[in-house]
PDB file of N, CA and C in Angstrom:
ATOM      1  N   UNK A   1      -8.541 -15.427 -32.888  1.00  0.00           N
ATOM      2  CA  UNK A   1      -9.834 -14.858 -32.597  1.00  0.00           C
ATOM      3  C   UNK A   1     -10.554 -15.770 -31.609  1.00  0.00           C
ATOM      4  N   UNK A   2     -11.242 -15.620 -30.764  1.00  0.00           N
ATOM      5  CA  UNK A   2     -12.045 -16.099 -29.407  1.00  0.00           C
ATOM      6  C   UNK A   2     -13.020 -16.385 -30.420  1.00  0.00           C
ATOM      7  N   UNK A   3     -13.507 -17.643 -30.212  1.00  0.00           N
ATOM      8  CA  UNK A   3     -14.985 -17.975 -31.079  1.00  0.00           C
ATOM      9  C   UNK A   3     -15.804 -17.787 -29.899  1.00  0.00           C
ATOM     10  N   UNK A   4     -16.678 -18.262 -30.194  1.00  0.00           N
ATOM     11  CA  UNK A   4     -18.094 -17.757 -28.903  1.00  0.00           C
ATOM     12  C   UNK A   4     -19.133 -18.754 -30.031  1.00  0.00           C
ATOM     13  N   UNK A   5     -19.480 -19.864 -29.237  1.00  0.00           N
ATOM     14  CA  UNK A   5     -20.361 -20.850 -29.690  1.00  0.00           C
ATOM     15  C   UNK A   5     -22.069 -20.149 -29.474  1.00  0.00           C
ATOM     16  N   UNK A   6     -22.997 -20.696 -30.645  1.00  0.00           N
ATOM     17  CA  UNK A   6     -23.564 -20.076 -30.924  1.00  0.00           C
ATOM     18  C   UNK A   6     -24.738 -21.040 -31.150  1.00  0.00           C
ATOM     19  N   UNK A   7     -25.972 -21.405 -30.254  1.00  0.00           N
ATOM     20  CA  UNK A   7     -26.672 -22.458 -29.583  1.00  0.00           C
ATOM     21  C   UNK A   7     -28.157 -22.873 -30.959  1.00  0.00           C
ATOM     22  N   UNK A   8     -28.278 -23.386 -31.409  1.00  0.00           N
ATOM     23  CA  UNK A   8     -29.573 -23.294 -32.331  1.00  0.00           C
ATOM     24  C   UNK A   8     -30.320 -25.044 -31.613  1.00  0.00           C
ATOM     25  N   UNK A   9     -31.401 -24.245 -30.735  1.00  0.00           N
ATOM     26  CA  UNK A   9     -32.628 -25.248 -30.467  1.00  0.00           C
ATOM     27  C   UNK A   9     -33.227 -26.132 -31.931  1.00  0.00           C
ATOM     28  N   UNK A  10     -33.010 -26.886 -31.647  1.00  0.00           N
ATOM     29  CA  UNK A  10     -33.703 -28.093 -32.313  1.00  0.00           C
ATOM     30  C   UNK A  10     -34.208 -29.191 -31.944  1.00  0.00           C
ATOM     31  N   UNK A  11     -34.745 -30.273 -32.299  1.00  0.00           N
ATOM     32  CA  UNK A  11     -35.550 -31.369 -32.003  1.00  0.00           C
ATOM     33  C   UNK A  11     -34.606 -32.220 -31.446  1.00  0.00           C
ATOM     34  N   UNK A  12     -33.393 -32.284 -31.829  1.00  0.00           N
ATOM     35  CA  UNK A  12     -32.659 -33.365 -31.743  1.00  0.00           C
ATOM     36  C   UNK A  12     -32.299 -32.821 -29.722  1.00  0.00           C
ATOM     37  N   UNK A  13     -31.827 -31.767 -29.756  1.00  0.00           N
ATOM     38  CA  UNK A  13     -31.229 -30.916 -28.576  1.00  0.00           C
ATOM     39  C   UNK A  13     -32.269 -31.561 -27.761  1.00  0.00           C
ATOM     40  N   UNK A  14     -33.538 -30.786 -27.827  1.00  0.00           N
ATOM     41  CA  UNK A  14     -34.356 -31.170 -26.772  1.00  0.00           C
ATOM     42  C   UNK A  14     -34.429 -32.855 -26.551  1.00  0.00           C
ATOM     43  N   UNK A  15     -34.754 -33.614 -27.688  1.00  0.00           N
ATOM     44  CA  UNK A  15     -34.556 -35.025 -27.030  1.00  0.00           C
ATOM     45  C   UNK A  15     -33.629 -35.281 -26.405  1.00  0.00           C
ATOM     46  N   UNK A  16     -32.485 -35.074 -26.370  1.00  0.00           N
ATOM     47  CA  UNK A  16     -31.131 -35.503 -25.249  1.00  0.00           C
ATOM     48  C   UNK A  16     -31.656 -34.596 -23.488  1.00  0.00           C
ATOM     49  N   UNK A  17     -32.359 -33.314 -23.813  1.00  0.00           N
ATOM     50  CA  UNK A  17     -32.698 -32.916 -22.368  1.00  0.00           C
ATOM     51  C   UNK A  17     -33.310 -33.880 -21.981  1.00  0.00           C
ATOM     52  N   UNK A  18     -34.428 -34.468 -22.597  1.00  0.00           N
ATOM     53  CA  UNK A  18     -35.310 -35.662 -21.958  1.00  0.00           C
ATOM     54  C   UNK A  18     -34.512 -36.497 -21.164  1.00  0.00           C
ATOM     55  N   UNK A  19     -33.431 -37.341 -21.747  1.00  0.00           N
ATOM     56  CA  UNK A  19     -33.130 -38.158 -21.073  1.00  0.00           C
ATOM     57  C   UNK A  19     -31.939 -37.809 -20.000  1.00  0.00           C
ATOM     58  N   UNK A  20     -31.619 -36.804 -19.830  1.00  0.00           N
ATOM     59  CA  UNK A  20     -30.384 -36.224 -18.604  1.00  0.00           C
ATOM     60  C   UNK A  20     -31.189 -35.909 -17.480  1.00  0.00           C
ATOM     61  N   UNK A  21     -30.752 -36.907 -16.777  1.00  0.00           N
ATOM     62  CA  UNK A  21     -31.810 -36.909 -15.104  1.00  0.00           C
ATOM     63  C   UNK A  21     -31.710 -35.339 -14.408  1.00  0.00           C
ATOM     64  N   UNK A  22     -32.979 -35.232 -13.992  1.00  0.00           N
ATOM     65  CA  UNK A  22     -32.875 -33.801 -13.393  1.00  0.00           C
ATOM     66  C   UNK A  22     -31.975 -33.684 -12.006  1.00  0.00           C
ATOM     67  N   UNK A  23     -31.596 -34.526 -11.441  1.00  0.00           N
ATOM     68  CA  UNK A  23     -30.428 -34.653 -10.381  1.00  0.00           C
ATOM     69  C   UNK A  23     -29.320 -34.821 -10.817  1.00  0.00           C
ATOM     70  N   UNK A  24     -28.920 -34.620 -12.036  1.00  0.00           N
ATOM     71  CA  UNK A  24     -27.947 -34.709 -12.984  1.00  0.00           C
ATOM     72  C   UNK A  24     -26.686 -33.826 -12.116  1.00  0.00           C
ATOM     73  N   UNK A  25     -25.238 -34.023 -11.643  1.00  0.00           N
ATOM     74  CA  UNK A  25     -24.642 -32.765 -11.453  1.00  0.00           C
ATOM     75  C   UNK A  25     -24.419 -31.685 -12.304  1.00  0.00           C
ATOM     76  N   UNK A  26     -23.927 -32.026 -13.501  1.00  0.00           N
ATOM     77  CA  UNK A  26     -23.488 -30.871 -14.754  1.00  0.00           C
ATOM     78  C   UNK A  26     -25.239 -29.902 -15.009  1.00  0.00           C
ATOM     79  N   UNK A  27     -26.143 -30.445 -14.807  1.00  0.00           N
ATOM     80  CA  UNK A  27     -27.764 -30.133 -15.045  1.00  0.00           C
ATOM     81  C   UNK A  27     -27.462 -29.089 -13.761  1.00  0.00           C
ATOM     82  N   UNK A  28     -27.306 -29.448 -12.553  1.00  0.00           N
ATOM     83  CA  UNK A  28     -27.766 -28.755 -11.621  1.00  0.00           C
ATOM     84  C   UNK A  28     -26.206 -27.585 -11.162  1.00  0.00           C
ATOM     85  N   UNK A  29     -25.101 -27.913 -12.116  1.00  0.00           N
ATOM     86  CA  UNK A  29     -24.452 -26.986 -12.026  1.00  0.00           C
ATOM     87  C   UNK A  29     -24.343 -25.586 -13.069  1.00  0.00           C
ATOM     88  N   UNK A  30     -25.005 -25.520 -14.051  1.00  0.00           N
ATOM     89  CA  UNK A  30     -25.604 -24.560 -15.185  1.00  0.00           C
ATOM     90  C   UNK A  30     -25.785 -23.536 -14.417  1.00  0.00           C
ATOM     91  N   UNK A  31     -26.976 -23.530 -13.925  1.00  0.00           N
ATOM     92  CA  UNK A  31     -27.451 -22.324 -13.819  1.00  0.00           C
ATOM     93  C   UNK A  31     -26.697 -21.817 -12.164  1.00  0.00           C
ATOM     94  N   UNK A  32     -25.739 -22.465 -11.885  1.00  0.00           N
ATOM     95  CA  UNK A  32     -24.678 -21.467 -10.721  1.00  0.00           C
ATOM     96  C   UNK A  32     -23.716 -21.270 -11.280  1.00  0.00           C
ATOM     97  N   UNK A  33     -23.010 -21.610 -12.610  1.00  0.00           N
ATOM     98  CA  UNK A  33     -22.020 -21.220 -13.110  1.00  0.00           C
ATOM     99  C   UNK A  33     -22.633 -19.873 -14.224  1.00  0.00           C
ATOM    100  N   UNK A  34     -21.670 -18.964 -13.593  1.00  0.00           N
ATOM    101  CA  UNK A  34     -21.706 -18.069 -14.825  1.00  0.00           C
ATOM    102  C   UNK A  34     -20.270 -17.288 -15.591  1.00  0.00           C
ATOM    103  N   UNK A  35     -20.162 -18.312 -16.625  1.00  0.00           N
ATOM    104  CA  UNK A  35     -18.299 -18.570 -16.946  1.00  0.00           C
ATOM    105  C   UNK A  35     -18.398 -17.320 -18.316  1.00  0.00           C
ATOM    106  N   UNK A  36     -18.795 -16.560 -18.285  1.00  0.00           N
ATOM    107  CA  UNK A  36     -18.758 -15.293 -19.329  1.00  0.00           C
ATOM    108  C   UNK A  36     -17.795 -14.610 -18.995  1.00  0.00           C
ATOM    109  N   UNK A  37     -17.546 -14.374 -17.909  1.00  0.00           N
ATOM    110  CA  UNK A  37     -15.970 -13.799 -17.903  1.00  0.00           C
ATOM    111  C   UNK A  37     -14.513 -14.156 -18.462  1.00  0.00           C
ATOM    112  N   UNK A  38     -14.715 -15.240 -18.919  1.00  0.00           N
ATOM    113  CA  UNK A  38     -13.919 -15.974 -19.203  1.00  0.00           C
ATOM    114  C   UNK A  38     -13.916 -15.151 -20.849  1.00  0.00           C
ATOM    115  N   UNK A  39     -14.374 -15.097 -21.398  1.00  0.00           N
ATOM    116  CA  UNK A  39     -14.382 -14.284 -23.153  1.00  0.00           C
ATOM    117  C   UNK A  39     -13.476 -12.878 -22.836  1.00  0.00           C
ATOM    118  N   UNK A  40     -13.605 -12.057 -21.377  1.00  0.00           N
ATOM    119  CA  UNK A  40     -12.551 -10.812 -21.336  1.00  0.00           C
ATOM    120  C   UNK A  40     -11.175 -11.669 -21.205  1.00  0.00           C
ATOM    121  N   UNK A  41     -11.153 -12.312 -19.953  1.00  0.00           N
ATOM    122  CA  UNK A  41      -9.927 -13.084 -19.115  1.00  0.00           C
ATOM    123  C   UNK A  41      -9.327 -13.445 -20.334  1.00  0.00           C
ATOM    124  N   UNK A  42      -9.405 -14.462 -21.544  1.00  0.00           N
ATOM    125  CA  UNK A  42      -9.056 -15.252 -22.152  1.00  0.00           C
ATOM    126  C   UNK A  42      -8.508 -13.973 -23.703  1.00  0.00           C
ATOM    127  N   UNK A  43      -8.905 -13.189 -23.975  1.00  0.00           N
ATOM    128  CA  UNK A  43      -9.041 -11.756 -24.961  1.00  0.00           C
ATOM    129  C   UNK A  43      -7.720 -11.975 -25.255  1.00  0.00           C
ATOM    130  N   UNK A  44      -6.519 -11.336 -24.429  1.00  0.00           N
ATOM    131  CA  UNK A  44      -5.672 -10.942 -24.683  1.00  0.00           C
ATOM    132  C   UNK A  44      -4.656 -11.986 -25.341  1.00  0.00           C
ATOM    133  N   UNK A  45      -4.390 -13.156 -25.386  1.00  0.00           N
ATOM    134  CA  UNK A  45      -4.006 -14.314 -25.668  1.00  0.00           C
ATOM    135  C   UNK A  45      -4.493 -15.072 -26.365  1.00  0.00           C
ATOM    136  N   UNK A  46      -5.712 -14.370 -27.553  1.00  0.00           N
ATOM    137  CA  UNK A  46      -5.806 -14.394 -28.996  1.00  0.00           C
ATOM    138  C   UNK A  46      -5.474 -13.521 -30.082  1.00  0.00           C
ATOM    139  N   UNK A  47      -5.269 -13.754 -31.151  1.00  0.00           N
ATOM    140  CA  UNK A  47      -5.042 -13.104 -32.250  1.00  0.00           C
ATOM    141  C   UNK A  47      -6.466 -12.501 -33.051  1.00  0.00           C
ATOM    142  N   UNK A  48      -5.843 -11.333 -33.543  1.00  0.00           N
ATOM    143  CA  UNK A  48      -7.191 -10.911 -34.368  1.00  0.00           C
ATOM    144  C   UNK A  48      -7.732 -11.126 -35.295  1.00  0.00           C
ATOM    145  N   UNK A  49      -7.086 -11.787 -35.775  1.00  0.00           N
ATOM    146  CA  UNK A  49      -7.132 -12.701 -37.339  1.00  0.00           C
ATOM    147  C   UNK A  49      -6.922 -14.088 -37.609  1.00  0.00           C
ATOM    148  N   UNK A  50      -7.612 -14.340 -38.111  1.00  0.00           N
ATOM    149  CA  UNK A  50      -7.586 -16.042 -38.605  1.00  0.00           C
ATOM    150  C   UNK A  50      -8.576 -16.800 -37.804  1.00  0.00           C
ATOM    151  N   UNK A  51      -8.257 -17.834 -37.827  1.00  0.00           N
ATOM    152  CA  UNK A  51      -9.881 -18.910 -37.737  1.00  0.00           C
ATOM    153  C   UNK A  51     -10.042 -18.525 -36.355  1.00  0.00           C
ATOM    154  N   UNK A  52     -11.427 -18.870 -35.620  1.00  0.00           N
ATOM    155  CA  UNK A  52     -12.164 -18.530 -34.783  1.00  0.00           C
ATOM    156  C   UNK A  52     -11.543 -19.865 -33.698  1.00  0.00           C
ATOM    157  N   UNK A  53     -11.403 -19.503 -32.632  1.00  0.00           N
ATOM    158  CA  UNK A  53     -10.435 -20.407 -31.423  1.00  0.00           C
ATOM    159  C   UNK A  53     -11.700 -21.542 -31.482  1.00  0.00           C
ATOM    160  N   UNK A  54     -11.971 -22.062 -30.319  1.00  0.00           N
ATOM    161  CA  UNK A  54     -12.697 -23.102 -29.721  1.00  0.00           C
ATOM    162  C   UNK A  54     -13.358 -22.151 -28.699  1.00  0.00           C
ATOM    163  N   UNK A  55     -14.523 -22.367 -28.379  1.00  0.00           N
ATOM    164  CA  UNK A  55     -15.566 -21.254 -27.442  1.00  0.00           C
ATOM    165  C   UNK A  55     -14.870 -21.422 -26.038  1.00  0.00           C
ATOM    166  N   UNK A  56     -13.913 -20.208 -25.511  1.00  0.00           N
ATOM    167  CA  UNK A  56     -13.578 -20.737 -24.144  1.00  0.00           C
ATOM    168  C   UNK A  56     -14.055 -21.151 -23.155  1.00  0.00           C
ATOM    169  N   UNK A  57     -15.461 -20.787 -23.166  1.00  0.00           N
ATOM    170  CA  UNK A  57     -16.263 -21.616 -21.958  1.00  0.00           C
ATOM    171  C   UNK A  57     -16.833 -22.584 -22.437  1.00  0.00           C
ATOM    172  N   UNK A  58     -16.905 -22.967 -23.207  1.00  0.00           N
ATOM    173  CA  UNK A  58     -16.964 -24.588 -23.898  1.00  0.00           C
ATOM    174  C   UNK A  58     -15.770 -25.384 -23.595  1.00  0.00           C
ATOM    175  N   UNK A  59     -14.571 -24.662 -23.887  1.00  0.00           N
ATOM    176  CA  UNK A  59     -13.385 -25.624 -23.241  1.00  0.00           C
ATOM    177  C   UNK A  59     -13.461 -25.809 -22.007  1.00  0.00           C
ATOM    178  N   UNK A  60     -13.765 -24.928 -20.846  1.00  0.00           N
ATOM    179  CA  UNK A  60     -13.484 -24.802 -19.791  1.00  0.00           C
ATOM    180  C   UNK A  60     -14.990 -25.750 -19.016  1.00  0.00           C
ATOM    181  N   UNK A  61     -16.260 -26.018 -19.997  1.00  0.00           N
ATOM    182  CA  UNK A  61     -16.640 -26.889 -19.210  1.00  0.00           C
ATOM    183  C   UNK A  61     -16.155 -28.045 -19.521  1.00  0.00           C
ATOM    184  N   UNK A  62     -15.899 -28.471 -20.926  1.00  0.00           N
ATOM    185  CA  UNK A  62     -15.327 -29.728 -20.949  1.00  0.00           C
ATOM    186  C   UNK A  62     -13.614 -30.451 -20.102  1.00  0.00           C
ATOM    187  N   UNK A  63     -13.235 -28.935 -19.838  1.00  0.00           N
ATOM    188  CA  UNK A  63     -12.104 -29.312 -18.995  1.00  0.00           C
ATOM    189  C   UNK A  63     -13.239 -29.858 -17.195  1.00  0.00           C
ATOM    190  N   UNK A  64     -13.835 -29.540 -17.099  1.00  0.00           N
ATOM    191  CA  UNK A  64     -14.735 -29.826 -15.551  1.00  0.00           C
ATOM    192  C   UNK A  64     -15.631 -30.810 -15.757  1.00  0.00           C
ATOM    193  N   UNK A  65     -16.047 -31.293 -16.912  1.00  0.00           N
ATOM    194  CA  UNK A  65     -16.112 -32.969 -16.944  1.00  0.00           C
ATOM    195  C   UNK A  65     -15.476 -33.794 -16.985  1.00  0.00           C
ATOM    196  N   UNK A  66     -14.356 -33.021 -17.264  1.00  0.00           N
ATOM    197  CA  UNK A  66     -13.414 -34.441 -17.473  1.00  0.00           C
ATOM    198  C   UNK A  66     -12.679 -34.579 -15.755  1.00  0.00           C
ATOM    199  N   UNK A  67     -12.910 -33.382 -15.682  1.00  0.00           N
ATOM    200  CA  UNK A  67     -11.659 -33.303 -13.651  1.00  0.00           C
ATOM    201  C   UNK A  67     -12.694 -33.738 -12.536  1.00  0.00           C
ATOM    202  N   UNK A  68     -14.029 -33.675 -12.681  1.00  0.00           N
ATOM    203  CA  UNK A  68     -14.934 -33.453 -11.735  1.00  0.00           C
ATOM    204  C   UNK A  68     -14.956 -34.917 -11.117  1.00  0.00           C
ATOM    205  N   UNK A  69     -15.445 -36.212 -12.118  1.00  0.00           N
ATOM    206  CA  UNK A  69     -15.552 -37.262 -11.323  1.00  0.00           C
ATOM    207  C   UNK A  69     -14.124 -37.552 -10.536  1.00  0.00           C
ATOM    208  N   UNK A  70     -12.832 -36.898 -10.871  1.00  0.00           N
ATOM    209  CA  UNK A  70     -11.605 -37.540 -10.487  1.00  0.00           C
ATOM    210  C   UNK A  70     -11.536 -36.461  -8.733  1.00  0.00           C
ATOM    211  N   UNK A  71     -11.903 -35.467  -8.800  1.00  0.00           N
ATOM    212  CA  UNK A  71     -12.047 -34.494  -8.055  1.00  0.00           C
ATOM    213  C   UNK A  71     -12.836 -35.523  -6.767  1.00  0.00           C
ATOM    214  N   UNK A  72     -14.424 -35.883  -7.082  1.00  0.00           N
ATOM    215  CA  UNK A  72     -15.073 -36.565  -6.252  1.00  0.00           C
ATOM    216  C   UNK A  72     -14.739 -37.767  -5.670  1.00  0.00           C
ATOM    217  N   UNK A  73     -13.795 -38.493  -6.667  1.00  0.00           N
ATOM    218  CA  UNK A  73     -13.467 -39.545  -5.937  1.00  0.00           C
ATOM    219  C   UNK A  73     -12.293 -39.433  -4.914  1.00  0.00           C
ATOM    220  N   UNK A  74     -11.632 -38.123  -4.837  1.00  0.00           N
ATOM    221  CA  UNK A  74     -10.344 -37.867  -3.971  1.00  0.00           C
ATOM    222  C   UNK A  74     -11.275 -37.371  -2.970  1.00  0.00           C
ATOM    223  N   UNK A  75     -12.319 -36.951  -2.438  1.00  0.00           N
ATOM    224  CA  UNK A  75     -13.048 -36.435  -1.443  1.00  0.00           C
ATOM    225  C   UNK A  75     -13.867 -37.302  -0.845  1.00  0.00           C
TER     226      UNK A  75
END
């Protein structure tokens, strides 16, 4: 089953926005990424039953933090 992560604002959340600089790249790459397609793309290559996967666009940003600084330093 495709999980799909599921966001609950709290006190703690917002204190970490405080401190992530607003020139941040991952900050200023949000709102141009729009990775929802990824829940059809990813569909067929789950099962319908049993525990809930890992949120694919949760994987897929943590796969682009981890490639991005290695990406910048080859450029």
């Amino acid at each position: 089953m495709v999980g799909k992560r599921k966001f609950i604002k709290n006190c703690l959340s917002q204190a970490v926005e405080d401190y992530i600089p607003k020139q941040n790249l991952y900050r200023r790459l949000k709102p141009l990424l729009d990775l929802t397609f990824l829940y059809k793309a990813v569909a067929p290559y789950y099962g319908k039953c049993g525990q809930k996967s890992v949120d694919p666009v949760v994987f897929f940003k943590l796969q682009l933090v981890v490639s991005c600084p290695f990406i910048r330093k080859m450029s």
